[in-house]
N, C-alpha and C. Protein backbone atom coordinates (compact mmCIF):
# COMPACT_ATOMS: atom_id res chain seq x y z
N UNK A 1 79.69 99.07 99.24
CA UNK A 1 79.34 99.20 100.65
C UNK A 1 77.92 98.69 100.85
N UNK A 2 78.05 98.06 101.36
CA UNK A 2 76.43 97.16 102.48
C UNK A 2 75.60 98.07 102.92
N UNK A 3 74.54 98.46 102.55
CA UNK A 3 73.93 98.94 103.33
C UNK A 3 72.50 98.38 104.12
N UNK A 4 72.06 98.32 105.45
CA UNK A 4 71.50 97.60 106.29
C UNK A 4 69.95 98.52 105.96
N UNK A 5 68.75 97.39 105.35
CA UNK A 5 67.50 98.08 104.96
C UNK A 5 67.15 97.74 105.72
N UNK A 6 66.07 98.88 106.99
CA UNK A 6 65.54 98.53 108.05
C UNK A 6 64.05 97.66 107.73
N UNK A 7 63.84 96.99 108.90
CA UNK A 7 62.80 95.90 109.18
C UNK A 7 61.43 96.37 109.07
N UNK A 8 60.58 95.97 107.76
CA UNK A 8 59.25 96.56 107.52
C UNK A 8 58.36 96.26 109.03
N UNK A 9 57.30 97.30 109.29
CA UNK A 9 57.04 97.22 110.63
C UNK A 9 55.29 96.07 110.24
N UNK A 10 55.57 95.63 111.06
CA UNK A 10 54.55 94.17 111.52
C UNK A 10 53.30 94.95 110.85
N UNK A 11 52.33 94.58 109.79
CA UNK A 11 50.93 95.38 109.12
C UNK A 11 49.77 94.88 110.38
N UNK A 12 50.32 93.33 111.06
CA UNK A 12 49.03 92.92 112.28
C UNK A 12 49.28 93.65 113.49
N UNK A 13 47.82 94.36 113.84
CA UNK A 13 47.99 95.54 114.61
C UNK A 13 47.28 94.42 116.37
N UNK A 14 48.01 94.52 117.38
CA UNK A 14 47.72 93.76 118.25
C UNK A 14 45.76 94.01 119.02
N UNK A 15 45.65 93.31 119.21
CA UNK A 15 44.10 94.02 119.50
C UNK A 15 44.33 93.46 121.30
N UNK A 16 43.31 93.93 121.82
CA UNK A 16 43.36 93.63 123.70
C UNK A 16 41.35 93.24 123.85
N UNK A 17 41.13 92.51 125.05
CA UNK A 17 40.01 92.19 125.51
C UNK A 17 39.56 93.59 125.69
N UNK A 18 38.08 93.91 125.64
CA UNK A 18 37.70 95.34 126.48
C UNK A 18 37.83 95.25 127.90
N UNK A 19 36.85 94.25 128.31
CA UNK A 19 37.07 94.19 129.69
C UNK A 19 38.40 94.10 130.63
N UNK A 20 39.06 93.70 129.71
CA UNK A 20 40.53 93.12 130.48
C UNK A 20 41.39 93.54 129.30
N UNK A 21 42.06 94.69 129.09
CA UNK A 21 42.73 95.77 128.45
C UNK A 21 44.36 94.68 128.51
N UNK A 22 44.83 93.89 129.59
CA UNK A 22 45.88 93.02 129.54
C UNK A 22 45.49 91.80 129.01
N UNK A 23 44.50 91.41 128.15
CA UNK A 23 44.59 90.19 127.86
C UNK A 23 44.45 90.35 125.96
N UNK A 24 45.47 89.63 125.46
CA UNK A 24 45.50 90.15 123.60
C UNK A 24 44.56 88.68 123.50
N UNK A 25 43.66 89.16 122.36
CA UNK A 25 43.07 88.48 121.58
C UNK A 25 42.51 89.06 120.24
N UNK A 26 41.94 87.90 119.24
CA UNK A 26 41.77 88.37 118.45
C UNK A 26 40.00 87.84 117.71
N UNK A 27 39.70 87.66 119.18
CA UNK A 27 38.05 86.67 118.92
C UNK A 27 37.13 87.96 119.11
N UNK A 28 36.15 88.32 118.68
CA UNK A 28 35.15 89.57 118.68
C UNK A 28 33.21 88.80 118.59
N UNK A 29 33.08 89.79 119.33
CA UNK A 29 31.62 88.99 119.13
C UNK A 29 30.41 89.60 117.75
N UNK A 30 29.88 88.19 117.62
CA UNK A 30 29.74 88.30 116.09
C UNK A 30 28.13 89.24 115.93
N UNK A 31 27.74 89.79 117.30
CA UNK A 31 27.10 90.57 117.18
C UNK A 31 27.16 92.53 116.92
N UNK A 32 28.00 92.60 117.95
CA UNK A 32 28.46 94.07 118.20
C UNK A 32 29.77 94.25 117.72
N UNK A 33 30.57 93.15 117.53
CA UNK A 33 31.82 93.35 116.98
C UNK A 33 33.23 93.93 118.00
N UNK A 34 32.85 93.46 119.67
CA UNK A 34 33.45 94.21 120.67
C UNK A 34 34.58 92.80 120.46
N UNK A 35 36.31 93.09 121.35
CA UNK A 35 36.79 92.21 120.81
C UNK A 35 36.74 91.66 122.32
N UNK A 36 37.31 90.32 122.44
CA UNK A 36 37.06 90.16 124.63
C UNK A 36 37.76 88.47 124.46
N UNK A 37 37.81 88.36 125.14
CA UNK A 37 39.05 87.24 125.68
C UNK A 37 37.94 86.10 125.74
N UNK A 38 38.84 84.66 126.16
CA UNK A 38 37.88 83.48 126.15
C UNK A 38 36.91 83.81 127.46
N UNK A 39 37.61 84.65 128.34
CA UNK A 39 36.77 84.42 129.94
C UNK A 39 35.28 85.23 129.51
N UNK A 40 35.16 86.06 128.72
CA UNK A 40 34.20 87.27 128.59
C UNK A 40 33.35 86.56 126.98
N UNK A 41 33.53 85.71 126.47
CA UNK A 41 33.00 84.98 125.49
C UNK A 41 32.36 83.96 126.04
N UNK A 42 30.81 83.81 125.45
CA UNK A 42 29.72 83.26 125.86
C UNK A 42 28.93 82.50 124.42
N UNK A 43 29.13 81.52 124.60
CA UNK A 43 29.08 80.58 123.37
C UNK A 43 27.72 80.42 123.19
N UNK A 44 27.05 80.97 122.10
CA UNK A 44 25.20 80.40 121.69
C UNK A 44 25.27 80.16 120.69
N UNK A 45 24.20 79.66 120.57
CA UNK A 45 23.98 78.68 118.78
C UNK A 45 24.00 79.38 117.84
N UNK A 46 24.40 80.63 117.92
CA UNK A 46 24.93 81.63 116.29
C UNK A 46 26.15 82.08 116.50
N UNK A 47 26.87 81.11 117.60
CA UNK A 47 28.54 81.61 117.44
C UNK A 47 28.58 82.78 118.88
N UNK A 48 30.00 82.61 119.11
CA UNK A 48 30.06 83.39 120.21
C UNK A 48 29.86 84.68 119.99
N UNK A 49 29.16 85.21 121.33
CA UNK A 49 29.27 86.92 121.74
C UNK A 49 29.53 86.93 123.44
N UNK A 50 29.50 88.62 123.14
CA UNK A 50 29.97 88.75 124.22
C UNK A 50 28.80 88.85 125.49
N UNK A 51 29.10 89.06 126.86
CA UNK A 51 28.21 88.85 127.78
C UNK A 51 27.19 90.09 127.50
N UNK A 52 27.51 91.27 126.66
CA UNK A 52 27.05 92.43 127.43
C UNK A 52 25.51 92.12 126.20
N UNK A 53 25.73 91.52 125.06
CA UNK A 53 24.86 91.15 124.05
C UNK A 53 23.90 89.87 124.30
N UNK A 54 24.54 89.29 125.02
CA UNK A 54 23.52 88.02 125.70
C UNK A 54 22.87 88.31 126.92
N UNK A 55 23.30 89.44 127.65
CA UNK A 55 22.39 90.37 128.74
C UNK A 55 21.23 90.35 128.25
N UNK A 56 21.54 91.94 126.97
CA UNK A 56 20.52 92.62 126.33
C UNK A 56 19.61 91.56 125.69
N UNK A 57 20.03 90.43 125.18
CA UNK A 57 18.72 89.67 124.62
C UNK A 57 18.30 88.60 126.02
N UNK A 58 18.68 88.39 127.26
CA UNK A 58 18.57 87.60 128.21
C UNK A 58 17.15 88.75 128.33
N UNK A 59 17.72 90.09 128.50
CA UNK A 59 16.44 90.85 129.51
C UNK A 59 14.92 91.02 128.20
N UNK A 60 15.01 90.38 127.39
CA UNK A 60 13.39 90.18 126.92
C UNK A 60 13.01 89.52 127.52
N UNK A 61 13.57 88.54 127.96
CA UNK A 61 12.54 87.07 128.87
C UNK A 61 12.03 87.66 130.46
N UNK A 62 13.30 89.05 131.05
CA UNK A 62 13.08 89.03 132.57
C UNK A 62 12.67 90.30 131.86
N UNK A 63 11.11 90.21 132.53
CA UNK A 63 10.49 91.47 132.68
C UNK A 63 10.02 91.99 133.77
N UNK A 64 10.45 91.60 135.14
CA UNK A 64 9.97 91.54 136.09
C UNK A 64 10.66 92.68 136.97
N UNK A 65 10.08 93.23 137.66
CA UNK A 65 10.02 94.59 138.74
C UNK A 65 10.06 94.22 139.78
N UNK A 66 11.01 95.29 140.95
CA UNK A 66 11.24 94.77 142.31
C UNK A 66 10.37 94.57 143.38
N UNK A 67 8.55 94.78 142.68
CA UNK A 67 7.67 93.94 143.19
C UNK A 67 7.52 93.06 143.07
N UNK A 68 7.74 92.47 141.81
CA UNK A 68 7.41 91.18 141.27
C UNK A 68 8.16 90.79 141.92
N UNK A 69 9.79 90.59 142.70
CA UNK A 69 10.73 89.83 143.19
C UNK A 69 9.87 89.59 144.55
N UNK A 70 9.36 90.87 145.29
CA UNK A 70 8.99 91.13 146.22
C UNK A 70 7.35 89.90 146.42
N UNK A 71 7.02 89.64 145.11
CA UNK A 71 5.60 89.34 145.51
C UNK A 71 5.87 87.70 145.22
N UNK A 72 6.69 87.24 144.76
CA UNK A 72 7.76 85.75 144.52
C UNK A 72 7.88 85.23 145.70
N UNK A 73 8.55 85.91 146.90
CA UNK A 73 9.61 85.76 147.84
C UNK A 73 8.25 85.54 148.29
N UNK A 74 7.25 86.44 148.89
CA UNK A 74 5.56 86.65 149.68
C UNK A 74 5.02 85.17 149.40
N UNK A 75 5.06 84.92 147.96
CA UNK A 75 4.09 83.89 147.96
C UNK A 75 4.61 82.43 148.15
N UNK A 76 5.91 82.25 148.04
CA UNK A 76 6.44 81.27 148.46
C UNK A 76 7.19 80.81 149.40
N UNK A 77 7.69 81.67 149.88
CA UNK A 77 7.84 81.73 151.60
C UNK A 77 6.39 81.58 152.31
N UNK A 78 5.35 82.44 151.80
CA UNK A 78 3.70 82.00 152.74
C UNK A 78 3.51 80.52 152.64
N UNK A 79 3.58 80.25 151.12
CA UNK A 79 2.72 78.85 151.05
C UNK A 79 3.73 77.72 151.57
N UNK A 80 5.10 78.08 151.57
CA UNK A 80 6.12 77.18 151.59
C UNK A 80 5.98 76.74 153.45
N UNK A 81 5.55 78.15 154.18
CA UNK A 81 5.71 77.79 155.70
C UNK A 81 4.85 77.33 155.97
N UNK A 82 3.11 76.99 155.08
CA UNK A 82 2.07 76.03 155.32
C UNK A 82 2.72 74.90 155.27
N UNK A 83 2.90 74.69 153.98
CA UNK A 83 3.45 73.71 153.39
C UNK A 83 4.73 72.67 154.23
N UNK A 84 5.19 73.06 155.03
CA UNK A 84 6.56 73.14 156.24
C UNK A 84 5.75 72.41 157.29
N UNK A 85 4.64 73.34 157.76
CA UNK A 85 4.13 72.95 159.36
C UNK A 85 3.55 71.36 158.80
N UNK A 86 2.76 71.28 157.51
CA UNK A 86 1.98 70.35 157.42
C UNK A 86 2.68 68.63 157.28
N UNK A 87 3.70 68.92 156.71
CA UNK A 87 4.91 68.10 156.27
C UNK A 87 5.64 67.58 157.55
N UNK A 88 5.74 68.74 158.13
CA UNK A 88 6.33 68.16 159.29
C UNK A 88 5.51 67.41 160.70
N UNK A 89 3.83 68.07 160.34
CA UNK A 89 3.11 67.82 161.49
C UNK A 89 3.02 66.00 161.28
N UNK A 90 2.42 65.75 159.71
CA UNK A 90 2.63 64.72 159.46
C UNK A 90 3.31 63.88 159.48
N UNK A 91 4.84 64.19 159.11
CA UNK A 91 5.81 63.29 159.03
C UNK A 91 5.69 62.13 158.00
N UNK A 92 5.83 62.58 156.68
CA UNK A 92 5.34 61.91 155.49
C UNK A 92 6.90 60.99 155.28
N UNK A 93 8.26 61.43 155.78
CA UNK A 93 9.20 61.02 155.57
C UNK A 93 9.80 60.86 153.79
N UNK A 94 11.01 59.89 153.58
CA UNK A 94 11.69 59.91 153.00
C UNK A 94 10.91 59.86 151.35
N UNK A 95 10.03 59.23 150.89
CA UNK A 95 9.16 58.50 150.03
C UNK A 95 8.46 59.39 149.77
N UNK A 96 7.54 59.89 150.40
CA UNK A 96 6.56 61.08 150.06
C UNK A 96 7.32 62.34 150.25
N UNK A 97 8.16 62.95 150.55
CA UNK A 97 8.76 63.75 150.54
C UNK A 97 8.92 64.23 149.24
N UNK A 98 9.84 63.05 148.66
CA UNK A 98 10.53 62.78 147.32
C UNK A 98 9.13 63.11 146.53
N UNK A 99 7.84 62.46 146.54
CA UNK A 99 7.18 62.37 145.48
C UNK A 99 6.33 63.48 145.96
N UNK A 100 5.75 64.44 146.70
CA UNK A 100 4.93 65.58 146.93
C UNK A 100 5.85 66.75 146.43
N UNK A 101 7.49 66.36 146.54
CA UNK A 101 7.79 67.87 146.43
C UNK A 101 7.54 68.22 144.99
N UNK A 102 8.09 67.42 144.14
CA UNK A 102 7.76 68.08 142.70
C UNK A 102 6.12 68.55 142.38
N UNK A 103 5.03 68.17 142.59
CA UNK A 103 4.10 69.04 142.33
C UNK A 103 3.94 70.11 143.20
N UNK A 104 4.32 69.99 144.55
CA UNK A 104 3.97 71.20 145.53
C UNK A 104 4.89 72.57 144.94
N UNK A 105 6.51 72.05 144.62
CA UNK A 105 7.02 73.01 144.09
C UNK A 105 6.18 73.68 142.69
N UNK A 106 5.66 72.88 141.91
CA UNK A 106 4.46 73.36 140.72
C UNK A 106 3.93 73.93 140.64
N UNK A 107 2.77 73.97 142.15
CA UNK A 107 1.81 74.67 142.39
C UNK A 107 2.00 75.95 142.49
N UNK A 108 3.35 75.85 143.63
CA UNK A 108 3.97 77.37 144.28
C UNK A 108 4.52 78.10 143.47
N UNK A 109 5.00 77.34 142.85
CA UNK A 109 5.67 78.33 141.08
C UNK A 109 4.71 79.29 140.12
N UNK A 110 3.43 78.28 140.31
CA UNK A 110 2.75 78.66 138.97
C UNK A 110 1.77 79.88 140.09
N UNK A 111 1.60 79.82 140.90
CA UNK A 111 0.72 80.56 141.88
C UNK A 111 1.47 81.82 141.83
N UNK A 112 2.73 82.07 142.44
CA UNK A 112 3.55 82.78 142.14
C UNK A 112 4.03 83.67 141.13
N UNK A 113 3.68 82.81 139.85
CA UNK A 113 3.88 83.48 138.58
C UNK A 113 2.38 84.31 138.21
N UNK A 114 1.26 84.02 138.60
CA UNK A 114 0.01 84.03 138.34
C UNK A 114 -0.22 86.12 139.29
N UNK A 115 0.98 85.76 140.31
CA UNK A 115 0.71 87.05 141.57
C UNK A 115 1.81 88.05 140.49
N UNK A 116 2.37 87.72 139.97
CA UNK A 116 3.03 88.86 138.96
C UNK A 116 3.11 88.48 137.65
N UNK A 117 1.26 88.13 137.58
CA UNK A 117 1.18 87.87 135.68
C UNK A 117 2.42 87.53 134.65
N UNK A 118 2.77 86.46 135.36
CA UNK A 118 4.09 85.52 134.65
C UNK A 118 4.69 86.91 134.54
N UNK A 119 5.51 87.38 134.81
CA UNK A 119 6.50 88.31 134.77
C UNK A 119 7.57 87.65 135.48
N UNK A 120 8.97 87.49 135.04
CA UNK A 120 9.73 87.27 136.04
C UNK A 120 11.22 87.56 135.64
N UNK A 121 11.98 88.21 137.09
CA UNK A 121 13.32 89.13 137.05
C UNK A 121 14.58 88.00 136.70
N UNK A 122 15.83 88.52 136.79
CA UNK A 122 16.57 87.89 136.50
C UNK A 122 16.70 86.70 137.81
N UNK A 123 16.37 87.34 138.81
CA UNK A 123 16.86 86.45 139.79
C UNK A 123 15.63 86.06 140.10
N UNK A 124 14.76 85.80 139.93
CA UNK A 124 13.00 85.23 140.44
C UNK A 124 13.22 84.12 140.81
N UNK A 125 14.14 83.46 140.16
CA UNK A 125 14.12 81.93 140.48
C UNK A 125 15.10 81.71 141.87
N UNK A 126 15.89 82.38 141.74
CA UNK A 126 16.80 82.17 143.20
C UNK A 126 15.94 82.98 144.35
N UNK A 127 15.04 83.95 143.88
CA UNK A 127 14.31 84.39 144.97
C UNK A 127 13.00 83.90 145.73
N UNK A 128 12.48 83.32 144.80
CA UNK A 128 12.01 81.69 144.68
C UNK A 128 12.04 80.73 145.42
N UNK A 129 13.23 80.20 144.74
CA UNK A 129 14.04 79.52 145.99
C UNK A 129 14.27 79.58 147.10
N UNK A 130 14.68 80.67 147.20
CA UNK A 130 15.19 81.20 148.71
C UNK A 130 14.12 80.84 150.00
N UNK A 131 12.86 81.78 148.56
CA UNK A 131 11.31 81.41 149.92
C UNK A 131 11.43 80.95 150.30
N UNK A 132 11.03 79.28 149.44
CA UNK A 132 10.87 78.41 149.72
C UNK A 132 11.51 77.63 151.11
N UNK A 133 12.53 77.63 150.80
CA UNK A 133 13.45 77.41 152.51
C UNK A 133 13.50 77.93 153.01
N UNK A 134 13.14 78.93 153.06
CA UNK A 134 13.20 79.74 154.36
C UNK A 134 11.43 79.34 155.05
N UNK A 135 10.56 79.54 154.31
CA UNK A 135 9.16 79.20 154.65
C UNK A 135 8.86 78.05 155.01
N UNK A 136 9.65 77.01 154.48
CA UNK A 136 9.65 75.65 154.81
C UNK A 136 10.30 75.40 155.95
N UNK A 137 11.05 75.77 156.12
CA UNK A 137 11.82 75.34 157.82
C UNK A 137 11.09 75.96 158.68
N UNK A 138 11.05 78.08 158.57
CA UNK A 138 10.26 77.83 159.37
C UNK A 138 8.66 77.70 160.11
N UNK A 139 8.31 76.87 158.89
CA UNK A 139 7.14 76.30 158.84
C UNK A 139 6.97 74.86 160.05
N UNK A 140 8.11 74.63 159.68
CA UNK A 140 8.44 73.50 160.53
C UNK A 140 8.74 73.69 162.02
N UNK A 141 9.72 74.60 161.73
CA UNK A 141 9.55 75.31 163.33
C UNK A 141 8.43 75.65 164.02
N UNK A 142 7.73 76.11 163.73
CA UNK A 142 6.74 76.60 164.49
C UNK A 142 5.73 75.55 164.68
N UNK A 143 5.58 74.83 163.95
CA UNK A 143 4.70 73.53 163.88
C UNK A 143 5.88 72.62 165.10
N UNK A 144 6.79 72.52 165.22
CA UNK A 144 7.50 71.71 166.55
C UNK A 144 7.37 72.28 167.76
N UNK A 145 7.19 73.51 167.81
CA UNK A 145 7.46 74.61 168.96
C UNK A 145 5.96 74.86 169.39
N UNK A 146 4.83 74.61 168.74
CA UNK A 146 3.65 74.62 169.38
C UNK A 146 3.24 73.11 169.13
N UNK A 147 3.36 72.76 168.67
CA UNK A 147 3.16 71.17 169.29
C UNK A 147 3.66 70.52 170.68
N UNK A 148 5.12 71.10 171.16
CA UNK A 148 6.03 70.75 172.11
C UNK A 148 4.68 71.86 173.49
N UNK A 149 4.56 72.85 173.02
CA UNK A 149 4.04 73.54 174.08
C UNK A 149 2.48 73.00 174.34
N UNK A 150 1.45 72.55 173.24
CA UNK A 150 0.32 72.22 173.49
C UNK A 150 0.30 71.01 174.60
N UNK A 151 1.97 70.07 173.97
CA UNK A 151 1.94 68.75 175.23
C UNK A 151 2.00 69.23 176.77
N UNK A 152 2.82 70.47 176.68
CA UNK A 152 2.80 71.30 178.02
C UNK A 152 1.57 71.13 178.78
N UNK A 153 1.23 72.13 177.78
CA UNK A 153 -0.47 72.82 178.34
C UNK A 153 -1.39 71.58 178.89
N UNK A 154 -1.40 70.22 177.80
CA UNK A 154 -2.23 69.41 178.73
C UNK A 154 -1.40 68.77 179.93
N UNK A 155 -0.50 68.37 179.89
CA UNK A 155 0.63 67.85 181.31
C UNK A 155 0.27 68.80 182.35
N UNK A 156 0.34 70.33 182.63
CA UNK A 156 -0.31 71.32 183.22
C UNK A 156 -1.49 70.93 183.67
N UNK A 157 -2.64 70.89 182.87
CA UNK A 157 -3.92 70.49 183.13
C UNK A 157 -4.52 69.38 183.81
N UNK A 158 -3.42 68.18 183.55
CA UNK A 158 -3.02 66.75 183.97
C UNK A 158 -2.99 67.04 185.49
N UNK A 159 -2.52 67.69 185.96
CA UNK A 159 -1.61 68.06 187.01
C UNK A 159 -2.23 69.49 187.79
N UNK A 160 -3.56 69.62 186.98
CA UNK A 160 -4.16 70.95 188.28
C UNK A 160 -3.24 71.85 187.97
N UNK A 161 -2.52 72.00 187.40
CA UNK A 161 -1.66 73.72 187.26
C UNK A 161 -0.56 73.85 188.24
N UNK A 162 0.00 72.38 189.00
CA UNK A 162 0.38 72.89 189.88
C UNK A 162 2.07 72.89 189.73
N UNK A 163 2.61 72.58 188.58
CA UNK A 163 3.98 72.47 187.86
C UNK A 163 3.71 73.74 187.04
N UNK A 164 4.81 73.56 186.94
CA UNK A 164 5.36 75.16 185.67
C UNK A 164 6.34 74.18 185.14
N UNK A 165 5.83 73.84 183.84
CA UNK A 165 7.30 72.91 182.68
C UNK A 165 7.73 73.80 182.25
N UNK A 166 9.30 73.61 182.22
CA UNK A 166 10.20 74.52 181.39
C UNK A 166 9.70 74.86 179.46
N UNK A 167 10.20 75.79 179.38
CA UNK A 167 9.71 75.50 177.13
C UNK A 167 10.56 74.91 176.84
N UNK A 168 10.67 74.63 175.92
CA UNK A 168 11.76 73.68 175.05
C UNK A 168 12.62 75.12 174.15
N UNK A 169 13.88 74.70 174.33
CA UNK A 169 15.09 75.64 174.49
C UNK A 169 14.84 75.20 172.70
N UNK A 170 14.94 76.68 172.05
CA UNK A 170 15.29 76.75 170.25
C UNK A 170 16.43 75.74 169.76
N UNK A 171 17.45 76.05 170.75
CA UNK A 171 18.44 74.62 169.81
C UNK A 171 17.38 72.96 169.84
N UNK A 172 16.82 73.05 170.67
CA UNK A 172 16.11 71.88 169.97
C UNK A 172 15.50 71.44 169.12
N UNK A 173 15.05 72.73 169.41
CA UNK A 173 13.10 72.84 167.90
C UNK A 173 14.37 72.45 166.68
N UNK A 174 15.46 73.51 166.57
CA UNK A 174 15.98 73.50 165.43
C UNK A 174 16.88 72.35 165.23
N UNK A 175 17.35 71.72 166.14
CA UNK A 175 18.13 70.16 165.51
C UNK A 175 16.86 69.34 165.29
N UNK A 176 15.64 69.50 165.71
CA UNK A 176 14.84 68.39 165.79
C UNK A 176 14.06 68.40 163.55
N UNK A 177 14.27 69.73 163.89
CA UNK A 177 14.07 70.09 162.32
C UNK A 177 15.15 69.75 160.97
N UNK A 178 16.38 70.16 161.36
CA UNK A 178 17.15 69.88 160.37
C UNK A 178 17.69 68.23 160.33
N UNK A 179 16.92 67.71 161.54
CA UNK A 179 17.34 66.07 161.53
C UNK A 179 16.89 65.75 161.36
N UNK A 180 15.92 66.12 160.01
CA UNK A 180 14.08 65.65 159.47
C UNK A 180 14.38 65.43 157.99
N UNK A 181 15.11 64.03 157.46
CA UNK A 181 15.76 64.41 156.60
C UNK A 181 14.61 64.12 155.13
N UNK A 182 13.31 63.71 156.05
CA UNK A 182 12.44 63.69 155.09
C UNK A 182 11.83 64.94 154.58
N UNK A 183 11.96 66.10 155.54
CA UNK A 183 11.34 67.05 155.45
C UNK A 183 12.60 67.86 154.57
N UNK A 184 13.97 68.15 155.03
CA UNK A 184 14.56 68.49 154.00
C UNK A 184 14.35 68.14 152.62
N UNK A 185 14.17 66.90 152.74
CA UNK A 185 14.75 66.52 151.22
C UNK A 185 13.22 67.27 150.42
N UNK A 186 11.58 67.40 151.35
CA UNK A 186 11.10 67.91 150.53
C UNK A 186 11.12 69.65 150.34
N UNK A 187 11.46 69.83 151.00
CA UNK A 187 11.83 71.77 150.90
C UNK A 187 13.14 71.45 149.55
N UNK A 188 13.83 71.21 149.92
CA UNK A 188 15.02 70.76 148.67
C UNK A 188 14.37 70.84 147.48
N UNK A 189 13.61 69.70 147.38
CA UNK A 189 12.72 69.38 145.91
C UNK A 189 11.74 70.79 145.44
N UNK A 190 11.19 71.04 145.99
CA UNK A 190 10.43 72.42 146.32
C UNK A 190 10.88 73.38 145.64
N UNK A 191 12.21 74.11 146.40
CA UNK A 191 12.84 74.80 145.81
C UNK A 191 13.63 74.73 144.74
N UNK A 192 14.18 73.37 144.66
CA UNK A 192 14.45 73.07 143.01
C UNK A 192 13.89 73.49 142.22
N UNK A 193 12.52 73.23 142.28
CA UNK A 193 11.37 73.03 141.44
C UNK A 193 10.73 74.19 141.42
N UNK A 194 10.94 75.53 142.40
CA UNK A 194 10.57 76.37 141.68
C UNK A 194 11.66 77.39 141.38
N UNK A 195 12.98 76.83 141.18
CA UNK A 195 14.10 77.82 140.56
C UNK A 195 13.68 76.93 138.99
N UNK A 196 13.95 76.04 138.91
CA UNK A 196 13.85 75.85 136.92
C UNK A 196 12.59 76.34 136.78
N UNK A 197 11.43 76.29 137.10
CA UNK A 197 10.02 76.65 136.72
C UNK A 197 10.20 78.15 136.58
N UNK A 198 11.25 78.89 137.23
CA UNK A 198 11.71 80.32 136.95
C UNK A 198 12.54 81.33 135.50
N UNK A 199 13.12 79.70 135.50
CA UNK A 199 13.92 79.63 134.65
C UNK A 199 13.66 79.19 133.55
N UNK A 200 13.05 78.97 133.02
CA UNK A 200 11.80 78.31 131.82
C UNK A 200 11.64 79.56 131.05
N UNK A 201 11.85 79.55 129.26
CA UNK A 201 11.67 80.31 129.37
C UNK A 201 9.98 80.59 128.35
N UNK A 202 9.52 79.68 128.69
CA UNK A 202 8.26 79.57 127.82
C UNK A 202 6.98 79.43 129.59
């Protein structure tokens, strides 16, 4: 009589991502030894680990406090909306745009870094950034919007006081600004230039 010897049970024990408990793998990071799927594997020059180990060694470089973000955003949004009125009062256009923004972004970076003793957060550089355009446009704004009104004031004066000119309605100031494509392109450069200068890690 035959008898049927049951099926030795499988010795490879299935393993799962942590983060994602439905995804089987069998890749672990070669630091902590956590196991995690391709999406949660983060490839550096000693072999992959996982994100939560490239955090912890990311945050030696960001040492920076939610003043320091705070005093980033201050100093480059300030200098960026000088920097805006002057650009635009001038009208340096396409050429100088291109070639002022990379040192102006330099300056504002390193000034910046100097107001929170090179300290800087994870996001410094996008906060940075951000200034920057935001200070730069409306730097520009306000440099169109009292320029437009000073022409007022003398036309007024021209004229004995005896007109009242309308102001110039904001949708203008602001198409007259974003159709400044010299002035974009240098806020652009600007803020480029001080997100990698953020991002540096020397």
């Amino acid at each position: 009589m035959t008898t049927i010897q049951p099926t030795p049970a499988s010795t490879e024990e299935l393993t799962y991502c942590e983060v994602h408990p439905d995804r089987e793998t069998a890749l672990r990071c070669n630091k902590c030894g956590r196991y995690m799927c391709p999406e949660c594997a983060v490839q550096t020059p000693v072999g992959y680990r996982c994100r939560e180990c490239v955090r912890q060694h990311e945050d030696k470089f960001f040492r920076g406090t939610q003043n320091d973000d705070l005093k980033v955003l201050a100093v480059c949004g300030g200098l960026m909306l000088i920097g805006g009125a002057i650009f635009s009062a001038i009208g340096l256009g396409l050429f100088l745009g291109l070639i002022a923004g990379f040192p102006a972004g330099g300056a504002i970076s390193q000034v910046a870094l100097r107001f929170t003793e090179r300290r800087r957060g994870r996001y410094s550089g996008e906060i940075g950034a951000a200034g920057a355009v935001i200070g730069g446009l409306a730097g520009a704004l306000l440099q169109v919007y009292f320029r437009y009104n000073s022409l007022l004031a003398q036309v007024a004066q021209q004229n004995g006081g005896r007109e009242s000119l309308p102001g110039i309605p904001f949708d203008l100031v602001f198409q007259g600004v974003i159709t400044d494509i010299g002035l974009l392109l240098f806020v652009g450069i600007v803020a480029a230039t001080v997100y990698g200068r953020f991002k540096m890690r020397v």
